[in-house]
Protein backbone atom coordinates (compact mmCIF):
# COMPACT_ATOMS: atom_id res chain seq x y z
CA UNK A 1 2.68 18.53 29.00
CA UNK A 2 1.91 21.14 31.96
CA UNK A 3 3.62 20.93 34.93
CA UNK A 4 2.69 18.52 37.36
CA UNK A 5 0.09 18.66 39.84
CA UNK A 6 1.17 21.02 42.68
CA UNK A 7 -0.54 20.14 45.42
CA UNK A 8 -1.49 16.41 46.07
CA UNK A 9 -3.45 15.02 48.63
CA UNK A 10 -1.13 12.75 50.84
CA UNK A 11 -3.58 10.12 50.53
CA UNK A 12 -3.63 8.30 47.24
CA UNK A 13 -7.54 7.32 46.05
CA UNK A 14 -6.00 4.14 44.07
CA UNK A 15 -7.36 0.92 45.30
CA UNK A 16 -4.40 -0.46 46.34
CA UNK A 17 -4.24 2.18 48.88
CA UNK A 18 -5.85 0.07 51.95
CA UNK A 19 -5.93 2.81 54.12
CA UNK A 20 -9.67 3.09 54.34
CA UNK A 21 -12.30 5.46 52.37
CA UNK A 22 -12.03 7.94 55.67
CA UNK A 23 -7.99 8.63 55.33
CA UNK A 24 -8.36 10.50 51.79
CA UNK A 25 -10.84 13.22 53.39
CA UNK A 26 -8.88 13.49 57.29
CA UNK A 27 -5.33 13.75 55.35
CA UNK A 28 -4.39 17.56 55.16
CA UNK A 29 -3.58 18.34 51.29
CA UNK A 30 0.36 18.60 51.73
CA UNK A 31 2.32 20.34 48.88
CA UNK A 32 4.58 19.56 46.40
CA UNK A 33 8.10 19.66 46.98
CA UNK A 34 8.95 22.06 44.22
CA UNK A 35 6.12 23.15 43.67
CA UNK A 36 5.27 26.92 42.72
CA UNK A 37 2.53 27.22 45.35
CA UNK A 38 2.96 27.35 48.67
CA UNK A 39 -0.62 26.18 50.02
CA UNK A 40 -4.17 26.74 49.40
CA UNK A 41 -6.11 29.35 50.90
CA UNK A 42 -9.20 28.49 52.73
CA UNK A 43 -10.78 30.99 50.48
CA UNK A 44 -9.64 29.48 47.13
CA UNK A 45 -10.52 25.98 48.98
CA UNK A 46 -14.35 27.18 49.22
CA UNK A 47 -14.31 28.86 45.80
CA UNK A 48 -13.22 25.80 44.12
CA UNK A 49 -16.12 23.90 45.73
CA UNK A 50 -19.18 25.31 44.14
CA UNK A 51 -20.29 26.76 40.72
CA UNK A 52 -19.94 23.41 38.57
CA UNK A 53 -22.40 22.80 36.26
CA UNK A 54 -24.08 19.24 36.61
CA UNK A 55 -22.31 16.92 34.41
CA UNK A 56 -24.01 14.02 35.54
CA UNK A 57 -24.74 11.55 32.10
CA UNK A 58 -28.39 10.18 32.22
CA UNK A 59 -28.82 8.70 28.43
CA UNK A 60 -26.32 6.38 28.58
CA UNK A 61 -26.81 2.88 26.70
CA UNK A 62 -25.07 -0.28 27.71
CA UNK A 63 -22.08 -1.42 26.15
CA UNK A 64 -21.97 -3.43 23.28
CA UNK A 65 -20.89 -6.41 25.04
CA UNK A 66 -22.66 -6.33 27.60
CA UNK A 67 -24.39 -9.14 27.14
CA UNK A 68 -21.27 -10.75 26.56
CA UNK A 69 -19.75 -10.56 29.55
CA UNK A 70 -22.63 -11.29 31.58
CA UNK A 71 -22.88 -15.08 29.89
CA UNK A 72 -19.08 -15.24 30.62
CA UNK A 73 -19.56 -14.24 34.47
CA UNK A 74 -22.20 -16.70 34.21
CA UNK A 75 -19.92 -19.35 33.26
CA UNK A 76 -17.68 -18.34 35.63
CA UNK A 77 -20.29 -18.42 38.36
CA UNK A 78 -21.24 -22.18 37.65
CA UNK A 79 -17.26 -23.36 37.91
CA UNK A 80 -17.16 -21.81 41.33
CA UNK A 81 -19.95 -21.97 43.11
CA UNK A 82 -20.34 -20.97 46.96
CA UNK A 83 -16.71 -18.89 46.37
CA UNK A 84 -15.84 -15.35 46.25
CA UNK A 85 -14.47 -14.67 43.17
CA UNK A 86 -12.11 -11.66 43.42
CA UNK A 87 -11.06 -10.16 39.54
CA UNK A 88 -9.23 -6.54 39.93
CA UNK A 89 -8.42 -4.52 36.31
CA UNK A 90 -4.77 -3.35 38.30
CA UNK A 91 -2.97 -0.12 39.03
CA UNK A 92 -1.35 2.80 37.17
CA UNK A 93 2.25 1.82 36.73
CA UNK A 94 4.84 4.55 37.35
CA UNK A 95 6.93 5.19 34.35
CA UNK A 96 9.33 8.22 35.84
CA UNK A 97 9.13 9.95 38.74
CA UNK A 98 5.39 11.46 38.61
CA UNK A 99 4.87 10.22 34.80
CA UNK A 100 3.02 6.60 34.69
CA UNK A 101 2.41 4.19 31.89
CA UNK A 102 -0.57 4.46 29.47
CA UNK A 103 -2.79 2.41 31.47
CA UNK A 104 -4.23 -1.26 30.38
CA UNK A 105 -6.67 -3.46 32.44
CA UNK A 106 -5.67 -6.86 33.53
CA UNK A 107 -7.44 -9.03 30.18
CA UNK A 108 -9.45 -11.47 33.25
CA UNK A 109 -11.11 -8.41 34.29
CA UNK A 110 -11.97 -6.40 30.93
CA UNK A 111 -13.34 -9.78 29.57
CA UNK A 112 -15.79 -10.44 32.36
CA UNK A 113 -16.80 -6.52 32.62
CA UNK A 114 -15.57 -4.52 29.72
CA UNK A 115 -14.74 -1.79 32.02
CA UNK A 116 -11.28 -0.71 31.09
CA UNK A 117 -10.32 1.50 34.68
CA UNK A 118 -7.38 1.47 36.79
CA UNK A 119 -8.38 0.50 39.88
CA UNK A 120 -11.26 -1.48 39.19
CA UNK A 121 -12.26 -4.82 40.96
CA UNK A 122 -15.16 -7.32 39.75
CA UNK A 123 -16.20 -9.41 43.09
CA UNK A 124 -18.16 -12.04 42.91
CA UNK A 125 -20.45 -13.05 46.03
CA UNK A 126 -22.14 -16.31 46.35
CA UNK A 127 -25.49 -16.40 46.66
CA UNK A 128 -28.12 -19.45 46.91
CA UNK A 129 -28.39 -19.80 43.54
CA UNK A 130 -25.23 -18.37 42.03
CA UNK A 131 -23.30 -15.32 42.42
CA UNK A 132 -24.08 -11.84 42.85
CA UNK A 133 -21.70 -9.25 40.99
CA UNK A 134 -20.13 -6.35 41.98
CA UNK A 135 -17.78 -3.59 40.09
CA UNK A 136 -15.92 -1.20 42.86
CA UNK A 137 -14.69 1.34 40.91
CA UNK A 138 -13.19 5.29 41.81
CA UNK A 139 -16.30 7.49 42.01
CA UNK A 140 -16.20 10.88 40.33
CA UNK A 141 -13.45 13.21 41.91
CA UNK A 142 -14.55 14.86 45.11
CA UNK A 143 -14.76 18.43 45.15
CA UNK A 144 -15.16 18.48 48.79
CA UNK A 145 -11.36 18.00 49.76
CA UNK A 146 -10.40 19.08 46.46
CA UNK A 147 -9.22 16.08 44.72
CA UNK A 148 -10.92 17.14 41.66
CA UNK A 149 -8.43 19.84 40.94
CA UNK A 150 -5.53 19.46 43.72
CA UNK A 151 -4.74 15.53 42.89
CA UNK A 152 -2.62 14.08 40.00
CA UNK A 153 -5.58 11.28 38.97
CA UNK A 154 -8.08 14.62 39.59
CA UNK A 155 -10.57 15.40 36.84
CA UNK A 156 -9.10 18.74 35.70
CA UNK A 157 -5.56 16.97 35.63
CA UNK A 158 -6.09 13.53 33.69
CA UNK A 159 -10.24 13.78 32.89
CA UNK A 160 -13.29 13.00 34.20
CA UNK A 161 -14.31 9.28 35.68
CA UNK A 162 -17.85 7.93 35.33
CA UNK A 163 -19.88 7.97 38.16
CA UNK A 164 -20.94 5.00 39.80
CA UNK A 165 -24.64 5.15 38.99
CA UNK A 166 -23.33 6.09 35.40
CA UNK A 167 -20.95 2.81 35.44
CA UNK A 168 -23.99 0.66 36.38
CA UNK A 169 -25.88 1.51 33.28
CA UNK A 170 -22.69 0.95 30.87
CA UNK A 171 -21.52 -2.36 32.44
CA UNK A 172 -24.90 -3.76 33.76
CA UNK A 173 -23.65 -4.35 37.25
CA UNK A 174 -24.45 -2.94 40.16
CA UNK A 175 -21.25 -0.75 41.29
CA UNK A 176 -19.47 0.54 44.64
CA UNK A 177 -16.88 2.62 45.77
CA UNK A 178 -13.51 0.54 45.65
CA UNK A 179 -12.05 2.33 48.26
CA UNK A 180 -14.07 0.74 50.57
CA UNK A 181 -13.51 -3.19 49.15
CA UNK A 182 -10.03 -3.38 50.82
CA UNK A 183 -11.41 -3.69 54.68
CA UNK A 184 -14.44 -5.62 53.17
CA UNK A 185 -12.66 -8.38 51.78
CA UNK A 186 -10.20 -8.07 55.28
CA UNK A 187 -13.73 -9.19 57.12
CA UNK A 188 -14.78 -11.90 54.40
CA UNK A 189 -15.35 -15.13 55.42
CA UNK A 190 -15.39 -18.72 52.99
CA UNK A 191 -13.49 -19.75 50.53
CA UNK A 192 -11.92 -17.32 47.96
CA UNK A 193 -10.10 -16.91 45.01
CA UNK A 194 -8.31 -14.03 43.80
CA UNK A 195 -6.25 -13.48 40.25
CA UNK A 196 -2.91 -12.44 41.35
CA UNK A 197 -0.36 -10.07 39.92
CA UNK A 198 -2.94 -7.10 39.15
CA UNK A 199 -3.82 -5.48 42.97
CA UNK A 200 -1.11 -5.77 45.69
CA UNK A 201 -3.72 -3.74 48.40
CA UNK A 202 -6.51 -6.08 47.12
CA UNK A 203 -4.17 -9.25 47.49
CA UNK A 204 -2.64 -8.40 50.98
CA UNK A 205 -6.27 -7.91 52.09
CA UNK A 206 -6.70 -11.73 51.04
CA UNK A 207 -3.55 -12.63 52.51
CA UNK A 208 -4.80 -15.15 54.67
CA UNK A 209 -7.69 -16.40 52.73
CA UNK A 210 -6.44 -17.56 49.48
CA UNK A 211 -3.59 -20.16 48.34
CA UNK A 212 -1.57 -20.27 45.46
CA UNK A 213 -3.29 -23.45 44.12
CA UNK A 214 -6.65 -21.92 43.88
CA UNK A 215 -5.89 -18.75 42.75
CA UNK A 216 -4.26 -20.68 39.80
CA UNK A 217 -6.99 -22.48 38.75
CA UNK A 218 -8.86 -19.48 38.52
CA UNK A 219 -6.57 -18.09 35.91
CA UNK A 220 -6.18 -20.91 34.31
CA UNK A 221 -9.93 -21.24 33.84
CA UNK A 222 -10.30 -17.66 32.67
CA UNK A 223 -7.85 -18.14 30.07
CA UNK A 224 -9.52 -21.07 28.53
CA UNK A 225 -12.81 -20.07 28.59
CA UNK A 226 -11.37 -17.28 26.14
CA UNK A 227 -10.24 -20.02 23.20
CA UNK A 228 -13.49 -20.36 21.82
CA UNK A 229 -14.16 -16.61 21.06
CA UNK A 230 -18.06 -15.42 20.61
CA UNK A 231 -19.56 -13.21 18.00
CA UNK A 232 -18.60 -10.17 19.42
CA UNK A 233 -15.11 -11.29 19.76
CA UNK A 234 -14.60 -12.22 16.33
CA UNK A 235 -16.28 -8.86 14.79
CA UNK A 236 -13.73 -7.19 17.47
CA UNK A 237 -10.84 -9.10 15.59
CA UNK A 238 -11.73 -8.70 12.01
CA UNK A 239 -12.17 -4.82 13.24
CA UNK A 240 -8.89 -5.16 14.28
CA UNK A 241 -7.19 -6.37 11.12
CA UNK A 242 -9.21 -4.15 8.94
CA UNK A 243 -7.14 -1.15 10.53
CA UNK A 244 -3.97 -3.56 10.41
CA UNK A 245 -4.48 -3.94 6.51
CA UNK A 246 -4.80 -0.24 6.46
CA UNK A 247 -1.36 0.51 8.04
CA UNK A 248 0.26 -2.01 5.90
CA UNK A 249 -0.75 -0.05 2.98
CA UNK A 250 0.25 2.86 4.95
CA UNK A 251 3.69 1.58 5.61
CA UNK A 252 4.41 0.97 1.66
CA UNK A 253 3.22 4.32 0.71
CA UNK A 254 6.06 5.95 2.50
CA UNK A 255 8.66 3.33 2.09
CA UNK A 256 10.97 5.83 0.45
CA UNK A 257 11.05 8.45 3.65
CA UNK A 258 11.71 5.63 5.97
CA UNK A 259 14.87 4.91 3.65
CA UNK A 260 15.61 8.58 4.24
CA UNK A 261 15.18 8.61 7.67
CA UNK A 262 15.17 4.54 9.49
CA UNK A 263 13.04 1.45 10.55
CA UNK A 264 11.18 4.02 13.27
CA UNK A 265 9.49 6.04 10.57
CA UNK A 266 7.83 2.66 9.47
CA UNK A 267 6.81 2.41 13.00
CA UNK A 268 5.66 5.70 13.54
CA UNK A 269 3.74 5.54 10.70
CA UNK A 270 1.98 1.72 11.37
CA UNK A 271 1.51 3.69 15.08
CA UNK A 272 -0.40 6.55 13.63
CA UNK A 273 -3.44 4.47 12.10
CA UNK A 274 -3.42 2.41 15.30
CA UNK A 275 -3.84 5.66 17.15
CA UNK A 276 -6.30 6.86 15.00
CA UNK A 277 -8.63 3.70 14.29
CA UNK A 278 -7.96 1.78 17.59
CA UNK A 279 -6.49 1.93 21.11
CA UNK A 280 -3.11 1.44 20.45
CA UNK A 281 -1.01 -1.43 18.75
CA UNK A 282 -1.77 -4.90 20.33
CA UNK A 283 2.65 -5.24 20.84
CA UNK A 284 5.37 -3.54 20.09
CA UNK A 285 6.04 -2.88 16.48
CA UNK A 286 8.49 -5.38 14.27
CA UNK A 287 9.90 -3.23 11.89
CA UNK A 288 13.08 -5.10 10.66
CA UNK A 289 14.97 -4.07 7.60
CA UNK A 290 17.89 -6.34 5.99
CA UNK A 291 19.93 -8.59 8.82
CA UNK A 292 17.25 -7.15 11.55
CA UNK A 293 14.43 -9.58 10.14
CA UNK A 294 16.84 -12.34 11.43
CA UNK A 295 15.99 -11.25 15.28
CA UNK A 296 12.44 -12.52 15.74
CA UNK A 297 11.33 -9.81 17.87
CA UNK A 298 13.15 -6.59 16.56
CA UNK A 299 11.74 -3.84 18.33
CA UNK A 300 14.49 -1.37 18.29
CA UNK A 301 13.62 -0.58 14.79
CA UNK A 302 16.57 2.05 14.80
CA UNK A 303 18.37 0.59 12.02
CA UNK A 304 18.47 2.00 8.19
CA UNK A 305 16.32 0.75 5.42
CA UNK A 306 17.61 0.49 2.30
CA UNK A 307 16.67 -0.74 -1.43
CA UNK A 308 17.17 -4.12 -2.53
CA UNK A 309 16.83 -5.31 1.07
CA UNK A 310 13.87 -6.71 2.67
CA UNK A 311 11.77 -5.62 5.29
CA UNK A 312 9.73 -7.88 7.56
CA UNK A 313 6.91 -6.33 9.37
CA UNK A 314 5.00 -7.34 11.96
CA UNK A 315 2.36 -5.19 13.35
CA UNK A 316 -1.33 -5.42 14.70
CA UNK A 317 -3.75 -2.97 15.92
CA UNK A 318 -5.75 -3.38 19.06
CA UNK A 319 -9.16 -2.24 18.84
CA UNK A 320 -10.95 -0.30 21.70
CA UNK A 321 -11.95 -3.03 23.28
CA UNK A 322 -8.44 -4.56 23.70
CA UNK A 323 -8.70 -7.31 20.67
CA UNK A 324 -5.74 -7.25 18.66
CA UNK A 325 -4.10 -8.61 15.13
CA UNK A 326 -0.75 -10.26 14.53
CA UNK A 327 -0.15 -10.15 10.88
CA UNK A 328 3.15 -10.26 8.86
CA UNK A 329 4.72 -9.63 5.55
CA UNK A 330 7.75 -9.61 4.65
CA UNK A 331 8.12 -6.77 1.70
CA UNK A 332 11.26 -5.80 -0.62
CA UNK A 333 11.84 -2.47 0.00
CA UNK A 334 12.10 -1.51 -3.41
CA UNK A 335 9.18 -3.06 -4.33
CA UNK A 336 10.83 -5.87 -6.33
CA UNK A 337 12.27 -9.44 -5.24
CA UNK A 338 15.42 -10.27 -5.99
CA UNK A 339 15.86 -14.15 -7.15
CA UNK A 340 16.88 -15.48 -3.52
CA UNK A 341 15.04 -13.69 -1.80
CA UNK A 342 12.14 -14.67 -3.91
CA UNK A 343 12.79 -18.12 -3.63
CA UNK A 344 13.00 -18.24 0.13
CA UNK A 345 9.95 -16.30 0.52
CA UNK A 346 8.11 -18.56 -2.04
CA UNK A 347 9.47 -21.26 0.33
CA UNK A 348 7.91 -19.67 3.33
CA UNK A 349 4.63 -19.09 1.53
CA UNK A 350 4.26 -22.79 0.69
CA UNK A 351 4.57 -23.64 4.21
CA UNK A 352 2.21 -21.08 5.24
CA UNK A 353 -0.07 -22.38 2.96
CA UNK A 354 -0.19 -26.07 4.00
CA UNK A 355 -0.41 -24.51 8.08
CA UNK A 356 -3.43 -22.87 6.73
CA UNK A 357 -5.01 -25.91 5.14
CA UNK A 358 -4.23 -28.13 8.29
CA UNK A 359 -6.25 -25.69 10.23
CA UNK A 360 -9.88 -27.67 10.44
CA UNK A 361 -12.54 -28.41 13.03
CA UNK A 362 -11.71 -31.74 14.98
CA UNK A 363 -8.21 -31.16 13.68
CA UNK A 364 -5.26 -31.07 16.51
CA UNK A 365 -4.08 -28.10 17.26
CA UNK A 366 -0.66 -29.13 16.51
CA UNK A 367 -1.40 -29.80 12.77
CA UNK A 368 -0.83 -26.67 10.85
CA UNK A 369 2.83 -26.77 12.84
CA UNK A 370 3.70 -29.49 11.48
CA UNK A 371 2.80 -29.53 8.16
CA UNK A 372 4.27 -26.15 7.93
CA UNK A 373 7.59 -27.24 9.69
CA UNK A 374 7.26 -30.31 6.96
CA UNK A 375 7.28 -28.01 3.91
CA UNK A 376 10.51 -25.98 5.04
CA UNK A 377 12.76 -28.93 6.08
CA UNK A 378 11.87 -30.59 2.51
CA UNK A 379 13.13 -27.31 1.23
CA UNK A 380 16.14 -26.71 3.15
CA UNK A 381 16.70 -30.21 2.52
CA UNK A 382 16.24 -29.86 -1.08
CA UNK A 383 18.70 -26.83 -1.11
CA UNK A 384 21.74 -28.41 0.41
CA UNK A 385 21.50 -26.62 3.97
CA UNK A 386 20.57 -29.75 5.57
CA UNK A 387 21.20 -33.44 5.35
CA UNK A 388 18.61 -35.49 4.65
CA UNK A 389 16.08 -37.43 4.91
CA UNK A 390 13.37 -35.08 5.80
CA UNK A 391 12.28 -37.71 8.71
CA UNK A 392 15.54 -37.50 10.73
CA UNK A 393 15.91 -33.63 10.11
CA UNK A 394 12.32 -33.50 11.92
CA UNK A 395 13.34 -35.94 14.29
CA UNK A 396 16.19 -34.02 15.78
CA UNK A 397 14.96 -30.81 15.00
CA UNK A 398 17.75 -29.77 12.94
CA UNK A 399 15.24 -27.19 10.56
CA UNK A 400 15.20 -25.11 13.82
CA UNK A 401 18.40 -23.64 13.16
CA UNK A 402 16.54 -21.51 10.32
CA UNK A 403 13.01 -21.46 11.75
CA UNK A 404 13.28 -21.35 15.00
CA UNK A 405 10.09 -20.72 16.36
CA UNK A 406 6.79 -22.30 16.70
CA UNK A 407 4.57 -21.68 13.66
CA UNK A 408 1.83 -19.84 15.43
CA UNK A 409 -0.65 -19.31 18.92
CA UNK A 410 -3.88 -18.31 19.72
CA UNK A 411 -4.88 -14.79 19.34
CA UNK A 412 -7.23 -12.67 21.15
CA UNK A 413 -7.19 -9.67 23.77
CA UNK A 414 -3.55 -11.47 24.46
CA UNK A 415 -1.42 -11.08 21.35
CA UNK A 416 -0.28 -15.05 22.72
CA UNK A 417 -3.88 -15.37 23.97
CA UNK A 418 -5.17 -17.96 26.37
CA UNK A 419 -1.43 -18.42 27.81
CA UNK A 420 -2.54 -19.94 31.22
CA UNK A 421 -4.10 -22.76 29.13
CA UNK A 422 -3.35 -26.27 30.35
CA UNK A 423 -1.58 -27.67 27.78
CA UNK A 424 -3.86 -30.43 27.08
CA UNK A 425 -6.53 -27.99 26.28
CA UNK A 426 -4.15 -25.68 23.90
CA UNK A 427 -0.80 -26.62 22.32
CA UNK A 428 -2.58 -31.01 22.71
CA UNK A 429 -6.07 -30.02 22.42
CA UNK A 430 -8.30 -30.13 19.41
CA UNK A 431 -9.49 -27.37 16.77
CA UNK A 432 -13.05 -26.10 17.69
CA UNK A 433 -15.10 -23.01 15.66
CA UNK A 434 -14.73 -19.94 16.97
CA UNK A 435 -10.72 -20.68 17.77
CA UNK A 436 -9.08 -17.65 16.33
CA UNK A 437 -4.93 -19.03 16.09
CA UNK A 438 -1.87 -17.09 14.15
CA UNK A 439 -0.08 -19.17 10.92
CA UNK A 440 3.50 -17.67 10.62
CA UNK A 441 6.32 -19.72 9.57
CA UNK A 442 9.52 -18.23 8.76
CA UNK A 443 12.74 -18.39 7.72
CA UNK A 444 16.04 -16.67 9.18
CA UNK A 445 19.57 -17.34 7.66
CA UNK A 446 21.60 -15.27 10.10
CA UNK A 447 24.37 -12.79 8.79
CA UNK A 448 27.23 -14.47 10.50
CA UNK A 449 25.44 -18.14 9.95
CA UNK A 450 28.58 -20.25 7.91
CA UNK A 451 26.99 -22.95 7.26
CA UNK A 452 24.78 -21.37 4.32
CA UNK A 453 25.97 -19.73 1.41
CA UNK A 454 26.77 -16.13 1.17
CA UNK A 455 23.75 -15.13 -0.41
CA UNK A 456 21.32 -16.04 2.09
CA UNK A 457 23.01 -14.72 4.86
CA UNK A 458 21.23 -11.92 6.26
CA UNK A 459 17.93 -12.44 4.56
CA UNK A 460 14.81 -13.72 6.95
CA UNK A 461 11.15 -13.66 5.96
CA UNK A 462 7.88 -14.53 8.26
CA UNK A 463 4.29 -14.63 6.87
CA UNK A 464 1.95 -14.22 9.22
CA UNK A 465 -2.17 -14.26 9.15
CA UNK A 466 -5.06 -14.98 11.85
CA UNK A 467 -7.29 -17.72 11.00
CA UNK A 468 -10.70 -18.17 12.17
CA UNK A 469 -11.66 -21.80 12.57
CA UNK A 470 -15.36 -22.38 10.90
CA UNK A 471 -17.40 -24.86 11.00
CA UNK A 472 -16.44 -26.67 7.94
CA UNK A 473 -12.78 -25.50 7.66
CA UNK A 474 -11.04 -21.76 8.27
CA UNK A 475 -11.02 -18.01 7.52
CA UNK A 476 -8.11 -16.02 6.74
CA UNK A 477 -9.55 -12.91 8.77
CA UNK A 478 -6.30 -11.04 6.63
CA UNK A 479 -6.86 -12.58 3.63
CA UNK A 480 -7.23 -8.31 1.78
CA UNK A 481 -3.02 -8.89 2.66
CA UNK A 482 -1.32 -10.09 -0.85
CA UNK A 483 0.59 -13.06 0.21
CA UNK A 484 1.85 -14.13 -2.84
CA UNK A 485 5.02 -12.63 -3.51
CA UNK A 486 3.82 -11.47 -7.47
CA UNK A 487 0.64 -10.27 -5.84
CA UNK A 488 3.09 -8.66 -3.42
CA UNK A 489 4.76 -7.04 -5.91
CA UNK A 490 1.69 -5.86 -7.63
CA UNK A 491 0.24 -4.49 -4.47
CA UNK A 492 3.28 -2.32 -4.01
CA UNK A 493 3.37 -0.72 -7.06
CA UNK A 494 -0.49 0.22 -7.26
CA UNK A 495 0.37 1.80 -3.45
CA UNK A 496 3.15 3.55 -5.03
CA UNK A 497 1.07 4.48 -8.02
CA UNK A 498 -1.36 5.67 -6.44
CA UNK A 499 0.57 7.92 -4.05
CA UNK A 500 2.03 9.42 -7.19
C-alpha cells in the first residue's frame, strides 16, 4: 500500500464525530507526525481546488431491492408508529494504528436500505400517517478544505462516495448530510428508539431519550421480520451457494498443493472465488484436515494436510448484497474413503437426511434436530460407544459427547441469522415458506477421546446444506454438492480428471 495520508484534517467527517458539520471546515489541516511534508502551501491549497472534471452520475437506476426494502421499512413503520426510529450502518473499525477493518454495515440497516456505507444512519420520522424516511450519509469529499485529497477517508486516498442526490436515486430515499444528524437528534423530542452497538456519537446524542427495553425490542423485531426471507432474498442466497459450489470444486482441484503446502492454501483458494464472484466469505473459513475437523470452528487452518486423512470444510460465500451460504463436506483427501471413515460419514449422512425430510411447512422448527440427533444416537448406540436404549441416551444427552452441537440455524445476511429472535418465534416456533435454515449434523471422536476405539479417534465429519422451506415441503438450495459419500468419491475424481 502507499504511505499513509500525510496531512489529515484534525476533524474526523465520520458520524460519530458529534462535533458539528461547522468544526471539519474551522479546524486548521494539522500534519502528520512523521509525515514527509511539512504543510501545505496556500498556493498548492488553491491549485488543488479547481480543474476537476464533473463527475457527477445522472443515469443511475435504483437498486435491485429497492422495492424490497421499502415494504420492509413499511413494516417497520406500522410496529412503531408515532416513534423515531433511529437505524445507523456503524463506523470504520481500526485494525492497527492508521489501518482499519474492511468495512461491513450493521445487517438492521443494509436490510431496510441496502446502502452498504460507513457512517450511514436510516431515521425514521413520524408523520400523520406513518413515517417519513431519511438516509444521512457522508457527501462527496469537499475540495474546499481539502478533504478530498488531504484526509485518510478522502476520495483520492480510499475512492470516491456517492453524492447525496446520487444516493437518493439508488436507495429511493430522500438523503442528508449525516454530519449534521448528531445535534438533530440532541434537539428531538418523543419517543425513540435506537439499535445499539453500531454508532457511539449517534447513541450518546440519544442518551437521554432512549432505554434499554425499547431499544431491544427494536432489534428483536428487526431480526424476526428477516425469518421469512422474500424473493429477492432467496435469489441472493441461491447466488450465494452457486459461487460456494464453485469453490468447493475449486478446493478439490488443488488438493494435492495444499498437501504440499497446509490447510491455508485450501483457504486461500475457497477465498479467491469469494473475492472474485462475491463480497467476501460470509465467516471465517473451516478448513480442518485430520484431528482439526474435531474442533468445530477451526479457523487457524495452519495445520498439514495429508492423504488418507479427511478434510472437513466449511465455507460460504457472501454475495454483494451481504447474503451468505453455510455449506459443508467433509472430503478424503485422497479422494478415497477408508472403511471407518466411510462408515461414520455414511452415519452422518443418514442423519442429515432424516433433518432434511423433517424440514416441512407447519412443521416445528425443532424437528429436523431431532430426528437427526435420533439417527446418530441409534448408531453410536448400535456401535458400542454408548449404552443403550436410544430413549435414555436422548434423555440425558449422552450422544453430545460426539455431536456436540445443535444440528443447524437460520441463515441469511447473518451466517446464524435472525439471532435476536425470541425464542418462541425461532428455536419453539413453527416452519413457514420462505424460512431459509442450515441441516448439519456431525460427528467428532476426539484424538485423545478413550472411551472409543483407536480407530475413530481423530476422525470428525459434518454435512452441511441450506434448505429452503416451500410450500409443500423443502429445497436443498446446495443440492449440485455430492453428498453421498460414492457420489463424493466420483465427484473427486472427475475434478481431478479433469484438471489433468
Amino acid at each position: 500500500m502507499t504511505v499513509a495520508d500525510e496531512l489529515t484534517p484534525a476533524v474526523s467527517d465520520s458520524a460519530a464525530d458529534a462535533a458539528g458539520p461547522e468544526a471539519e471546515s474551522e479546524e486548521p489541516i494539522k500534519q502528520r507526525k512523521n509525515g514527509l511534508y511539512p504543510g501545505v502551501s496556500d498556493e498548492l491549497a488553491e491549485n488543488m481546488k479547481s480543474g476537476w472534471a464533473d463527475t457527477e452520475l445522472r443515469d443511475l437506476e435504483p437498486i435491485a431491492q429497492a422495492a424490497e426494502t421499502a415494504a420492509r421499512r413499511a413494516a417497520l413503520s406500522a410496529r412503531f408508529p408515532g416513534e423515531r426510529l433511529v437505524i445507523p450502518a456503524g463506523n470504520l473499525k481500526t485494525r492497527s494504528n492508521d489501518t482499519e477493518y474492511a468495512f461491513r454495515a450493521s445487517v438492521e440497516y443494509a436490510y431496510l436500505t441496502g446502502n452498504q456505507t460507513e457512517d450511514g444512519v436510516l431515521v425514521l420520522e413520524p408523520t400523520a400517517d406513518g413515517h417519513k424516511a431519511t438516509i444521512y450519509l457522508l457527501p462527496r469529499s469537499d475540495r474546499e478544505n481539502g478533504e478530498f485529497w488531504l484526509s485518510g477517508q478522502g476520495e483520492l486516498w480510499v475512492g470516491r462516495r456517492h453524492s447525496l442526490t446520487e444516493a437518493e436515486k439508488l436507495y429511493g430515499i430522500p438523503a442528508s448530510d449525516v454530519r449534521e444528524l448528531a445535534d438533530l437528534l440532541r434537539e428531538a423530542t418523543g419517543p425513540v428508539r435506537v439499535v445499539r452497538g453500531y454508532d457511539a456519537g449517534i447513541e450518546a446524542a440519544l442518551t437521554d431519550k432512549v432505554t434499554a427495553e425499547r431499544d431491544a425490542e427494536l432489534r428483536v423485531f428487526l431480526s424476526e421480520a428477516r425469518l421469512v426471507k422474500d424473493e429477492f432474498e432467496i435469489g441472493e442466497l441461491q447466488k450465494a451457494v452457486d459461487s460456494t459450489v464453485r469453490g468447493f470444486e475449486d478446493v478439490v482441484r488443488v488438493l494435492d498443493r495444499a498437501e504440499a503446502t497446509s490447510e491455508r492454501y485450501i483457504e486461500g483458494t475457497f477465498f479467491l472465488r469469494a473475492r472474485v464472484e462475491g463480497n467476501d466469505v460470509g465467516y471465517g473459513t473451516i478448513a480442518a484436515a485430520g484431528p482439526h475437523a474435531c474442533t468445530l470452528h477451526w479457523v487457524r487452518n495452519d495445520g498439514p494436510v495429508r492423504s488418507g486423512d479427511l478434510l472437513l470444510l466449511d465455507a460460504g460465500v457472501e454475495t454483494h448484497t451481504y447474503y451468505t451460504a453455510d455449506v459443508t463436506r467433509t472430503l478424503p483427501v485422497n479422494g478415497r474413503f477408508s472403511e471407518i471413515q466411510k462408515k461414520i460419514y455414511d452415519a452422518v449422512y443418514d442423519a442429515q437426511e432424516a433433518g432434511i425430510e423433517a424440514v416441512q411447512p407447519g412443521g416445528k422448527y425443532r424437528d429436523f434436530h431431532d430426528a437427526a440427533q435420533r439417527v446418530l444416537t441409534e448408531r453410536l448406540v448400535a456401535w458400542g460407544l454408548v449404552e443403550g436404549p436410544v430413549e435414555r441416551v436422548l434423555e440425558l444427552g449422552l450422544q453430545r459427547r460426539w455431536t456436540l452441537h445443535g444440528t443447524g440455524h437460520m441463515l441469511g445476511m447473518d451466517v446464524h441469522d435472525c439471532a435476536a429472535a425470541r425464542v418462541e418465534s425461532y428455536v419453539d416456533g413453527t416452519l413457514e415458506p420462505g424460512m431459509v435454515l442450515t441441516v448439519e449434523p456431525g460427528l467428532y471422536f476426539q484424538a485423545d477421546d478413550l472411551t472409543v476405539p483407536e480407530e475413530y479417534r481423530g476422525i470428525g465429519v459434518r454435512i452441511e446444506d441450506d434448505i429452503l422451506v416451500t410450500e409443500d415441503g423443502n429445497r436443498n438450495l446446495s443440492a449440485d454438492l455430492p453428498r453421498q459419500s460414492d457420489e463424493v468419491e466420483s465427484w473427486m475424481a472427475s475434478l481431478k480428471g479433469a484438471e489433468s
